[in-house]
N, C-alpha and C. Protein backbone atom coordinates (compact mmCIF):
# COMPACT_ATOMS: atom_id res chain seq x y z
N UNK A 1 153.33 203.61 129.79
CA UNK A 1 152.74 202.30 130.00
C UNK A 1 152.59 202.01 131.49
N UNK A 2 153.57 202.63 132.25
CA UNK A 2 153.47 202.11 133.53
C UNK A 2 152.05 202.51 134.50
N UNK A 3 151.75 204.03 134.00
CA UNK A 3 150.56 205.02 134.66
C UNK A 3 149.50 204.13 134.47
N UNK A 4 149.19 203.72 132.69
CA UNK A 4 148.03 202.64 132.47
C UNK A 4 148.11 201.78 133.14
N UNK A 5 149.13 200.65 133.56
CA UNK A 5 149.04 199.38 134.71
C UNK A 5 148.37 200.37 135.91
N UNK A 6 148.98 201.04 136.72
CA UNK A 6 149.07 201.12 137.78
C UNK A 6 147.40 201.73 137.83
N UNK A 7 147.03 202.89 136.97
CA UNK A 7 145.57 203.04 136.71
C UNK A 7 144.34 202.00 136.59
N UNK A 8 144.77 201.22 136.04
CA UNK A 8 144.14 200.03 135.55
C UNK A 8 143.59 198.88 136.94
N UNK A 9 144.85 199.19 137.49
CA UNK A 9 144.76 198.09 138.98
C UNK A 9 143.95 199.26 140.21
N UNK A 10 144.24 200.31 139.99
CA UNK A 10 143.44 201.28 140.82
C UNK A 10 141.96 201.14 140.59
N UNK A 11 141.79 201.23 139.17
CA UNK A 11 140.12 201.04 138.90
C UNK A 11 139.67 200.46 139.08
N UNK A 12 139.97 198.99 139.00
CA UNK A 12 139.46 197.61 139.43
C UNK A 12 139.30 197.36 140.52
N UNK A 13 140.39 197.87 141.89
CA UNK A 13 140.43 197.30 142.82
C UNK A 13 139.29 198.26 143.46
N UNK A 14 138.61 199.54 142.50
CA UNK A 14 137.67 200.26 143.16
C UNK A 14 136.38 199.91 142.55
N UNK A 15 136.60 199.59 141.77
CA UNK A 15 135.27 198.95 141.01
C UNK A 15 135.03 197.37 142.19
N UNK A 16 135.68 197.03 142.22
CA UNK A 16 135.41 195.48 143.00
C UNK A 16 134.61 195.87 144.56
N UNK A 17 135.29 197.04 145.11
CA UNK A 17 134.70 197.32 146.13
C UNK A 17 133.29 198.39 146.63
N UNK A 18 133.26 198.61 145.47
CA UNK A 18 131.97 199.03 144.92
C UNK A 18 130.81 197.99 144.31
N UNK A 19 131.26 197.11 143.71
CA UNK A 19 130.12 195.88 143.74
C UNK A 19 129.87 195.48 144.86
N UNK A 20 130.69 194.99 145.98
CA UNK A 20 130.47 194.92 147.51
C UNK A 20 129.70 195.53 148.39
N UNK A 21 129.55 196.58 147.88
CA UNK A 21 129.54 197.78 148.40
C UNK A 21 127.75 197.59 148.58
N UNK A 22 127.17 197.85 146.88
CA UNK A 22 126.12 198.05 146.67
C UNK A 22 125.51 196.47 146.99
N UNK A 23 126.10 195.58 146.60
CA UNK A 23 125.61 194.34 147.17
C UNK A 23 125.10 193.82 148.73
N UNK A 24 126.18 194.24 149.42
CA UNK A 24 125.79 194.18 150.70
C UNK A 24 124.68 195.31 150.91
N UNK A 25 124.74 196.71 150.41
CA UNK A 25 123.44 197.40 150.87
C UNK A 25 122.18 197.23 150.32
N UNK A 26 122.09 196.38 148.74
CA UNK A 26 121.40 196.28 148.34
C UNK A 26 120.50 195.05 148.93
N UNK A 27 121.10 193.64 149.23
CA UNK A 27 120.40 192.05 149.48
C UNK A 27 120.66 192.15 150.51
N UNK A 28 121.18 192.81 151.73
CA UNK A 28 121.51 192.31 152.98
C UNK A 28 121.33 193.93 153.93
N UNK A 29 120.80 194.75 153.31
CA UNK A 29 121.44 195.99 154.04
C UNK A 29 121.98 196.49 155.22
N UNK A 30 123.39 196.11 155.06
CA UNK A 30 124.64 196.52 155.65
C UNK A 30 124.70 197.67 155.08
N UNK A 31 125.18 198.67 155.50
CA UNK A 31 125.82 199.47 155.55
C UNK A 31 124.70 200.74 154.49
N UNK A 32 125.70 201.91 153.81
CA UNK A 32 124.41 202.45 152.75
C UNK A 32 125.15 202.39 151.52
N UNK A 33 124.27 202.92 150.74
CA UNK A 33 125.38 202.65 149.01
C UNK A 33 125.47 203.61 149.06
N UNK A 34 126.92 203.70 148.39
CA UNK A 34 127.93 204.88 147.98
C UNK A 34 127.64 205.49 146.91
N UNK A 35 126.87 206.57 146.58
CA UNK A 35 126.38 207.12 145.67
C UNK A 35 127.25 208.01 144.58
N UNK A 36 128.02 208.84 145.76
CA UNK A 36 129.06 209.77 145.04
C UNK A 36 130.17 208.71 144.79
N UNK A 37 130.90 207.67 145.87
CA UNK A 37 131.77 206.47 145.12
C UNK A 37 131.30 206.22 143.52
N UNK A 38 130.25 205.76 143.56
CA UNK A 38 129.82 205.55 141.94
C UNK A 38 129.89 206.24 141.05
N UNK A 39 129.40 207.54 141.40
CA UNK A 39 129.81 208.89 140.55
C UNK A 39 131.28 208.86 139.94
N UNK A 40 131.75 209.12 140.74
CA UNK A 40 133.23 209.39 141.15
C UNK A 40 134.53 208.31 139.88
N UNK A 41 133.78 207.17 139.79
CA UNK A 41 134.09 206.14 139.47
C UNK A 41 133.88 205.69 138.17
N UNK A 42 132.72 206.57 137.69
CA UNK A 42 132.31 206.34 136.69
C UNK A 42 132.70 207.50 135.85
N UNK A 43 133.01 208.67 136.33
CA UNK A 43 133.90 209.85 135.46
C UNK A 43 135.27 209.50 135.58
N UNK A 44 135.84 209.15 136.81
CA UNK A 44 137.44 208.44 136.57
C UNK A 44 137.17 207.31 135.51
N UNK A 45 136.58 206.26 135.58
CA UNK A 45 136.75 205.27 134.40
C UNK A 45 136.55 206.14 132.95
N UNK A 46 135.65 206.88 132.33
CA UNK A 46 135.30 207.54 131.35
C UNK A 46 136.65 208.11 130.95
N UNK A 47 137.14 209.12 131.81
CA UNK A 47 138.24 209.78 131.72
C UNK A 47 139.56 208.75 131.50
N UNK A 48 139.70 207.97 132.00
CA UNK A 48 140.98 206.97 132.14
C UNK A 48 140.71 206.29 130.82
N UNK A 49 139.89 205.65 130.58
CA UNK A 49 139.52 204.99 129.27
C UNK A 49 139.67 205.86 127.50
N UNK A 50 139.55 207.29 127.90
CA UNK A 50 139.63 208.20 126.90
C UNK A 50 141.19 208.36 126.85
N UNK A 51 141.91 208.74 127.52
CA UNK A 51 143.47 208.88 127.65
C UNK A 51 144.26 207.30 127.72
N UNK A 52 143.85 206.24 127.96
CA UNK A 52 144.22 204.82 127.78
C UNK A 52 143.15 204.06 127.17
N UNK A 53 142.93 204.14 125.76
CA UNK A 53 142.01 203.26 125.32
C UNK A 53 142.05 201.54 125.56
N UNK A 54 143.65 201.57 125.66
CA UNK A 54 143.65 199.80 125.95
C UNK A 54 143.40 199.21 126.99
N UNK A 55 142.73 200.69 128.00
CA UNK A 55 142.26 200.16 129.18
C UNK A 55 141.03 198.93 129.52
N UNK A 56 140.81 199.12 128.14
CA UNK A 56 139.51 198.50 128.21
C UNK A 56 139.50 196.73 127.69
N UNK A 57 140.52 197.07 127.51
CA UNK A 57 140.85 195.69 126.97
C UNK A 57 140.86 194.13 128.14
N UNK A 58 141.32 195.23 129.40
CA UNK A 58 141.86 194.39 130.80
C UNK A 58 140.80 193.96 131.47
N UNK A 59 140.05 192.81 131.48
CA UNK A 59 138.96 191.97 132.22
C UNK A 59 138.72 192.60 133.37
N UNK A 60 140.51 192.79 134.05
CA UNK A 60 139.66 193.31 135.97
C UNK A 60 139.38 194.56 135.68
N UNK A 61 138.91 195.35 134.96
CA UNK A 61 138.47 196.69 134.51
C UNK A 61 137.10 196.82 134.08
N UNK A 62 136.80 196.31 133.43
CA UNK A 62 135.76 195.96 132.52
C UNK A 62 134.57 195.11 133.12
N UNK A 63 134.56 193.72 134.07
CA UNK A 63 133.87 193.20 134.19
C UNK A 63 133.05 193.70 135.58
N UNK A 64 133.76 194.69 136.54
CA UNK A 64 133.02 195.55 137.56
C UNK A 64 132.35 195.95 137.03
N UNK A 65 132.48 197.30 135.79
CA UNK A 65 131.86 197.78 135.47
C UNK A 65 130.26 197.33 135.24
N UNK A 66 130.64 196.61 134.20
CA UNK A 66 129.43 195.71 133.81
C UNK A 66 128.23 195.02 134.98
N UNK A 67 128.91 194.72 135.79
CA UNK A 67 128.47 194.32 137.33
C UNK A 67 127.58 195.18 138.21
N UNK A 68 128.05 196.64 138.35
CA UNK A 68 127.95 198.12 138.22
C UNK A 68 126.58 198.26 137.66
N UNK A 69 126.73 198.47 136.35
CA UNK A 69 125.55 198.58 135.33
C UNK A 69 124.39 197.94 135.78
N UNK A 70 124.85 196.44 135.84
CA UNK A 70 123.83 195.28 136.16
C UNK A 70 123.05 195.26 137.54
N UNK A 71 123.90 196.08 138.48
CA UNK A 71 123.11 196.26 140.14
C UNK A 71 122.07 197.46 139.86
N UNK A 72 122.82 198.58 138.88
CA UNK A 72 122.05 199.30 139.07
C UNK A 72 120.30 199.34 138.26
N UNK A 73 120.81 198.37 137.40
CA UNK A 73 119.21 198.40 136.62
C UNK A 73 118.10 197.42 137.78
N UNK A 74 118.94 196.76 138.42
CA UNK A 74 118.26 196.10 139.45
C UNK A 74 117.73 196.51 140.23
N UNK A 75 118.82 197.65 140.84
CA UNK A 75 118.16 198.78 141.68
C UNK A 75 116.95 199.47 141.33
N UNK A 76 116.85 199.85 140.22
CA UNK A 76 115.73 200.44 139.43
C UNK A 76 114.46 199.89 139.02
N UNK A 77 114.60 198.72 138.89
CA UNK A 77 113.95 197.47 138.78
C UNK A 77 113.07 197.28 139.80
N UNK A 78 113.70 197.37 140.66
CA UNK A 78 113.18 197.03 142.19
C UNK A 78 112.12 198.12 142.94
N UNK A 79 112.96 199.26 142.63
CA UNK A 79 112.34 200.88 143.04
C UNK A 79 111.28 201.20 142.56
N UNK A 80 111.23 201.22 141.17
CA UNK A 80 109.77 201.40 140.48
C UNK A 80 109.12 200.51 139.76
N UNK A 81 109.25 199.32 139.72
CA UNK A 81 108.16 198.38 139.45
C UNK A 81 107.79 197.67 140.26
């Protein structure tokens, strides 16, 4: 139980800085977006979520993600239409 907390607060606190991330490069461009971060992030969550299913249960886990998802269709959005 303890690996899942401590996993759980790792993901989030990387997921959070990854919405930042792409936000600032996306509406303001600061800096560039982290491409492999996202990668990276998105096979650790996959993986962590398969070996701790109740990971998913935890809001600060879950709602980056979603956030994540949501920049990137924007991104796409933006690029080719």
């Amino acid at each position: 139980m303890e690996k899942q907390k401590i996993l759980s607060i790792i993901i989030s606190i990387l997921g959070i800085i990854i919405v930042v991330d792409n936000f600032l490069a996306e509406f303001f461009n600061i800096g560039v977006k982290q491409d492999s971060l996202v990668a990276g992030y998105c096979i650790a969550f996959v993986l962590i979520s398969i070996k701790f299913p109740d990971i998913l249960k935890s809001k600060l886990v879950i709602i980056p993600m979603y956030i994540i998802v949501l920049q990137t269709l924007y991104s796409l959005v933006i690029t080719y239409i």
